[in-house]
Protein backbone atom coordinates (compact mmCIF):
# COMPACT_ATOMS: atom_id res chain seq x y z
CA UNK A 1 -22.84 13.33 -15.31
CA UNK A 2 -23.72 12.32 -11.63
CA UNK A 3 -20.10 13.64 -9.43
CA UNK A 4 -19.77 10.31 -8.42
CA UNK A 5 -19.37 8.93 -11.81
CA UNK A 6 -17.12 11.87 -13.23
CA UNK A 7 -14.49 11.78 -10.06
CA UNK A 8 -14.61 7.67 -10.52
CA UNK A 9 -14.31 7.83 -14.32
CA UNK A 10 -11.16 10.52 -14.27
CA UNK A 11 -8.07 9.20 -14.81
CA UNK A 12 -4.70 9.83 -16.01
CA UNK A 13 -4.81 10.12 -19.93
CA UNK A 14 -1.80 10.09 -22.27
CA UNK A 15 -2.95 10.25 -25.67
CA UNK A 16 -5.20 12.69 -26.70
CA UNK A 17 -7.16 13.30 -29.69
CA UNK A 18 -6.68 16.33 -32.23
CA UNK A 19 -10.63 17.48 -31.82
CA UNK A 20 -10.58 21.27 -30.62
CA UNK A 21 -11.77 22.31 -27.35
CA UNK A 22 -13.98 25.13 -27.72
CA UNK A 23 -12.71 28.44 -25.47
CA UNK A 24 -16.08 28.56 -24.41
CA UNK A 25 -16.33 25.07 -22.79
CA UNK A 26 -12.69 25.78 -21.19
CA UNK A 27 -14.47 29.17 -19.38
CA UNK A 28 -16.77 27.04 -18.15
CA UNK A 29 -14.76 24.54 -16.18
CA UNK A 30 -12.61 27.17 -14.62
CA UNK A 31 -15.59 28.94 -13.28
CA UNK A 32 -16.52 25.76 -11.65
CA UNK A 33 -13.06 24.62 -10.79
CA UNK A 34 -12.88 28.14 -8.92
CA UNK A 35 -15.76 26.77 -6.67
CA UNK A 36 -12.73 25.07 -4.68
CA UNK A 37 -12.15 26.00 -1.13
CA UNK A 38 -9.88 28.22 -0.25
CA UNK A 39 -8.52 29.28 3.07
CA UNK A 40 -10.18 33.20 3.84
CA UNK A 41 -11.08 32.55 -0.01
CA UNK A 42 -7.88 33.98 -0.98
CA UNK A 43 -8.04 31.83 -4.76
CA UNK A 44 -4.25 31.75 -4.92
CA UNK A 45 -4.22 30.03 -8.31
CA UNK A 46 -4.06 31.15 -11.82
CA UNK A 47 -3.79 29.38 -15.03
CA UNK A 48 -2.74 29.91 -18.45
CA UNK A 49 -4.59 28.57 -21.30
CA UNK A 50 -2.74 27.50 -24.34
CA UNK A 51 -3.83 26.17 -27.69
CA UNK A 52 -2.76 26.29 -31.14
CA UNK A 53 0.70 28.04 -32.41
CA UNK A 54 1.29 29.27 -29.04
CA UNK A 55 1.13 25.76 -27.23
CA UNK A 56 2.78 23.93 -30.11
CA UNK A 57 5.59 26.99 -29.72
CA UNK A 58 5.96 26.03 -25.72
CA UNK A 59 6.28 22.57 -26.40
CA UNK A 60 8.80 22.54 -29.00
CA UNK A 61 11.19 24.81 -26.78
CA UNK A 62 10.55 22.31 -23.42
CA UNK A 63 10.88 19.25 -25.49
CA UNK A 64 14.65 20.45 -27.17
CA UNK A 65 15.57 21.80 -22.95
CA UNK A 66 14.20 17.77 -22.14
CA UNK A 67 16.27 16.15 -24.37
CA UNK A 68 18.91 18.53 -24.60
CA UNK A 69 19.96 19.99 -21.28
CA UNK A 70 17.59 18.20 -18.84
CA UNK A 71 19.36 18.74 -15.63
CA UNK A 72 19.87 22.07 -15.77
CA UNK A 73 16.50 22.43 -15.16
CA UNK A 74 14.97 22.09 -11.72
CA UNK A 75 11.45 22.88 -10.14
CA UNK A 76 10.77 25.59 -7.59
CA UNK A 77 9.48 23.36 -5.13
CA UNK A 78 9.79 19.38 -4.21
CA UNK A 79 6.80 17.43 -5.10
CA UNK A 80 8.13 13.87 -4.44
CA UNK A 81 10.36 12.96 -1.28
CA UNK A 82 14.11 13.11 -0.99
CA UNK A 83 13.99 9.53 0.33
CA UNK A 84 11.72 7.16 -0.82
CA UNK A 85 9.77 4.98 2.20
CA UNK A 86 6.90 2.22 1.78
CA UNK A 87 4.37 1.63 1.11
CA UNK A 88 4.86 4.40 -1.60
CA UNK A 89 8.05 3.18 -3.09
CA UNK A 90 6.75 0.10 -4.28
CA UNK A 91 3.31 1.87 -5.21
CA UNK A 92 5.31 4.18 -7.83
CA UNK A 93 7.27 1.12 -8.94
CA UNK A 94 4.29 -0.61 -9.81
CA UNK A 95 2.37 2.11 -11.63
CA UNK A 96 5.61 2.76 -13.88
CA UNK A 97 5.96 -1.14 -14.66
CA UNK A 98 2.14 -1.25 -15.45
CA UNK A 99 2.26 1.79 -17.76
CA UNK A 100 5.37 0.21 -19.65
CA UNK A 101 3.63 -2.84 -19.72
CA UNK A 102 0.31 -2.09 -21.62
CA UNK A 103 2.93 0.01 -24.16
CA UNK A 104 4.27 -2.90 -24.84
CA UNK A 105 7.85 -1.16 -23.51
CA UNK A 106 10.14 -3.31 -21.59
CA UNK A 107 11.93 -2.19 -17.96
CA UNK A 108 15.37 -2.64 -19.80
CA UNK A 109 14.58 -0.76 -22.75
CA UNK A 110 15.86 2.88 -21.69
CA UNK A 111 15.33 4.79 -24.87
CA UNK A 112 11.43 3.59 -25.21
CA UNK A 113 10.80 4.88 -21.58
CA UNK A 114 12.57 7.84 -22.13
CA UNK A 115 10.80 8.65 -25.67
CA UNK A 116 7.55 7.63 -23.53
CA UNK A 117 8.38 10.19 -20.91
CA UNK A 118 9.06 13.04 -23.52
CA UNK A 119 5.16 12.87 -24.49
CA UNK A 120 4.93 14.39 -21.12
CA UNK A 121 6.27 17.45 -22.62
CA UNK A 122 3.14 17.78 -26.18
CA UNK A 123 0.93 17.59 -23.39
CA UNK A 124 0.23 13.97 -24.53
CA UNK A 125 -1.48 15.86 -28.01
CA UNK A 126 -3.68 17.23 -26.37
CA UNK A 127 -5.36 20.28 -28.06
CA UNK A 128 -5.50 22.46 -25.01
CA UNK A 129 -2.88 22.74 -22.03
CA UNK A 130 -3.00 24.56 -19.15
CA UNK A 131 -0.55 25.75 -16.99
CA UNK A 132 -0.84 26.30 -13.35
CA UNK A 133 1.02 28.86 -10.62
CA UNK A 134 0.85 30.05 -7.41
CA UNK A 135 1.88 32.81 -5.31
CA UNK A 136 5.31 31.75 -4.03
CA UNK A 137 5.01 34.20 -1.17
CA UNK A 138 2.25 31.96 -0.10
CA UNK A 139 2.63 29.10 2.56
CA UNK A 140 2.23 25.30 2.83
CA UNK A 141 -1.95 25.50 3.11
CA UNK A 142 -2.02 27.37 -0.28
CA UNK A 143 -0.47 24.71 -1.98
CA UNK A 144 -3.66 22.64 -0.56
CA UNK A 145 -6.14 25.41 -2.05
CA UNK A 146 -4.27 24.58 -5.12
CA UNK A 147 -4.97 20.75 -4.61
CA UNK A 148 -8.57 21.24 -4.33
CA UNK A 149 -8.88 23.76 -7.24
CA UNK A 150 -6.85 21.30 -9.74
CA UNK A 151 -8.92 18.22 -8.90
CA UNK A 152 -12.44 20.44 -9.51
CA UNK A 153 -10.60 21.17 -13.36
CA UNK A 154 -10.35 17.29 -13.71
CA UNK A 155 -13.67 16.40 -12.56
CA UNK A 156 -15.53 19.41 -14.56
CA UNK A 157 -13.94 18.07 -17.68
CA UNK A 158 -15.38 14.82 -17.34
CA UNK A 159 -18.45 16.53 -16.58
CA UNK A 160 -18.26 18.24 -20.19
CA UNK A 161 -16.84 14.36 -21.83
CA UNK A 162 -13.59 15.43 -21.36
CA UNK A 163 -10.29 13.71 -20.45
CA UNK A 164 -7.61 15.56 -18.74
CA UNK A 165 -3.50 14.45 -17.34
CA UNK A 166 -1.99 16.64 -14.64
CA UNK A 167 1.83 17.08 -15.33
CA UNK A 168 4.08 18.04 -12.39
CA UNK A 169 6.98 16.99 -14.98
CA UNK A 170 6.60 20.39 -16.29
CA UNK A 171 7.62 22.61 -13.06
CA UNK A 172 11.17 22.34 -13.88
CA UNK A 173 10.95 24.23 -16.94
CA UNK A 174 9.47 27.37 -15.65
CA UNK A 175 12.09 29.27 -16.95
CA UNK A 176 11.19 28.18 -20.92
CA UNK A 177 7.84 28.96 -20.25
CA UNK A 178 8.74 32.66 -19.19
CA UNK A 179 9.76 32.73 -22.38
CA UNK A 180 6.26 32.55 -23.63
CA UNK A 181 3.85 33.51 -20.73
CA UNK A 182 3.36 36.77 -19.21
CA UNK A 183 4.34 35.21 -15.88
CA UNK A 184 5.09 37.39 -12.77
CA UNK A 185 8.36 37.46 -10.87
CA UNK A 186 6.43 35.81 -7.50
CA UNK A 187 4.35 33.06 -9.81
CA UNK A 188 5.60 29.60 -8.91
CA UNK A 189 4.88 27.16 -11.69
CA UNK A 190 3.06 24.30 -10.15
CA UNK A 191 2.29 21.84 -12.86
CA UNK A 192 0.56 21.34 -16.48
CA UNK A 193 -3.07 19.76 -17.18
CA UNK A 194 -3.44 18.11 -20.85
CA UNK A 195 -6.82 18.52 -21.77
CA UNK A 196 -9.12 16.90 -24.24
CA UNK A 197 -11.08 14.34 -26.00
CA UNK A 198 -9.05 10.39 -25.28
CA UNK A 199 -8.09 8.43 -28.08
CA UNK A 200 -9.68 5.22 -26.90
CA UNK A 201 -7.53 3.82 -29.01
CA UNK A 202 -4.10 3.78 -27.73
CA UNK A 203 -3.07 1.45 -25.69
CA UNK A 204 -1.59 3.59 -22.71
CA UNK A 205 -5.49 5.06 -22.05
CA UNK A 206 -6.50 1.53 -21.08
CA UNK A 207 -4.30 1.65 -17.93
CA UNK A 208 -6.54 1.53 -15.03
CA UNK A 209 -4.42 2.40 -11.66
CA UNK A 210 -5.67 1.06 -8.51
CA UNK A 211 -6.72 2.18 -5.27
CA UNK A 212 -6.55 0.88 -1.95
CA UNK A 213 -9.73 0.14 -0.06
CA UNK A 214 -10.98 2.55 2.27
CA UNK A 215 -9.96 -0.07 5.18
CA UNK A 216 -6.91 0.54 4.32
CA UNK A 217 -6.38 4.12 4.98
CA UNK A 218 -9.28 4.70 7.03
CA UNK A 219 -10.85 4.14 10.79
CA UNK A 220 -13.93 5.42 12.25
CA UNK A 221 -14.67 6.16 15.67
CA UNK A 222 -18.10 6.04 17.55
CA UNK A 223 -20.21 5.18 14.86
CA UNK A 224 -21.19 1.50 16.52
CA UNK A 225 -22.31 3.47 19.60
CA UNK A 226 -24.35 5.82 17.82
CA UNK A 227 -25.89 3.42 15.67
CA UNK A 228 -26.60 1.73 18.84
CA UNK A 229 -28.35 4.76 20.30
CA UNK A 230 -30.11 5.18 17.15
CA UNK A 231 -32.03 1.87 17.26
């Protein structure tokens, strides 16, 4: 698969297929995920690997803290903004009201959304999930070197047919999943990645979000000029 078409065709998929993932094939796209940049190639990630007993064992235990005791639990670090501004504000509103909508859920209905946002929590059935940390003692640019490595796992798993979902809704529950990783005192949990083959049949993997056009969020500088020169 050409890059362009496997960063184009990833997307965000939340229903997964039962077909095992071979170990072998999940080697192989964290040797090329670990390709990513890295500033003075420090590689401050790591990443657990969970299948079988042991990931239906960490899912059971995060799904009963969810739906049991949900605000006790908080993440190590803020991924979304204290204060919501636009253009983003309206951006998140509309991909929540288009996921609900090709589920067939509606904005009123509280329980449906909040059984929808449990799924977060089987990995969306996927047969693999990963888990991802990072050095806590690290600073601000690590947690770009983290960026870069996690998008290089979604686009090498298209590159092997694969589908993939990264989860920050699982940070808040690191301390459940010390409860069945080997993590060390100064790993941060960072977020989950579902990973697996896409049931093209459900209804929530036909969402398609958009993106805005690169005049949007863009400008170049010089290039008329040096065109000019050129000819």
């Amino acid at each position: 698969m050409h890059v362009d078409e496997a960063i184009q065709s990833r997307r965000s998929v939340r229903r997964f297929l039962p077909t095992p993932v071979p170990q072998e094939m999940i080697r192989h796209i964290l040797q090329v995920a670990s390709r990513a940049p890295s500033g003075n190639n420090i590689q401050p990630w790591r990443v657990h690997a969970l299948c079988g007993e042991p990931l239906q064992a960490l899912c059971r235990d995060i799904l009963r803290a969810a739906s049991e005791a949900a605000e006790q639990h908080r993440p190590e670090y803020e991924y979304y903004p204290s204060q919501w501004v636009e253009p983003y504000l309206e951006r998140r509103r509309q991909n929540g009201f288009a996921l609900y909508e090709v589920l067939g859920i509606d904005r009123r209905d509280l329980q449906r959304r909040e059984q929808q946002m449990l799924r977060n929590y089987s990995f969306f059935d996927a047969p693999v999930g990963l888990l991802v940390t990072l050095d806590r003692r690290l600073n601000t640019g690590s947690y770009m070197d983290l960026g870069m490595f996690i998008q290089n796992i979604l686009v090498a798993a298209r590159g092997q047919g694969l589908h993939s979902c990264a989860q920050a809704a699982f940070a808040p529950f690191h301390a459940v999943v010390r409860r069945h990783l080997p993590l060390c005192e100064d790993d941060l949990l960072v977020c989950g990645i579902a990973l697996g083959h896409e049931d093209t049949q459900a209804p929530e993997n036909r969402l398609l979000t958009g993106r805005q056009p690169v005049e949007k969020f863009a400008s170049f500088h010089g290039f008329d000029a040096a065109t000019e020169r050129m000819c």
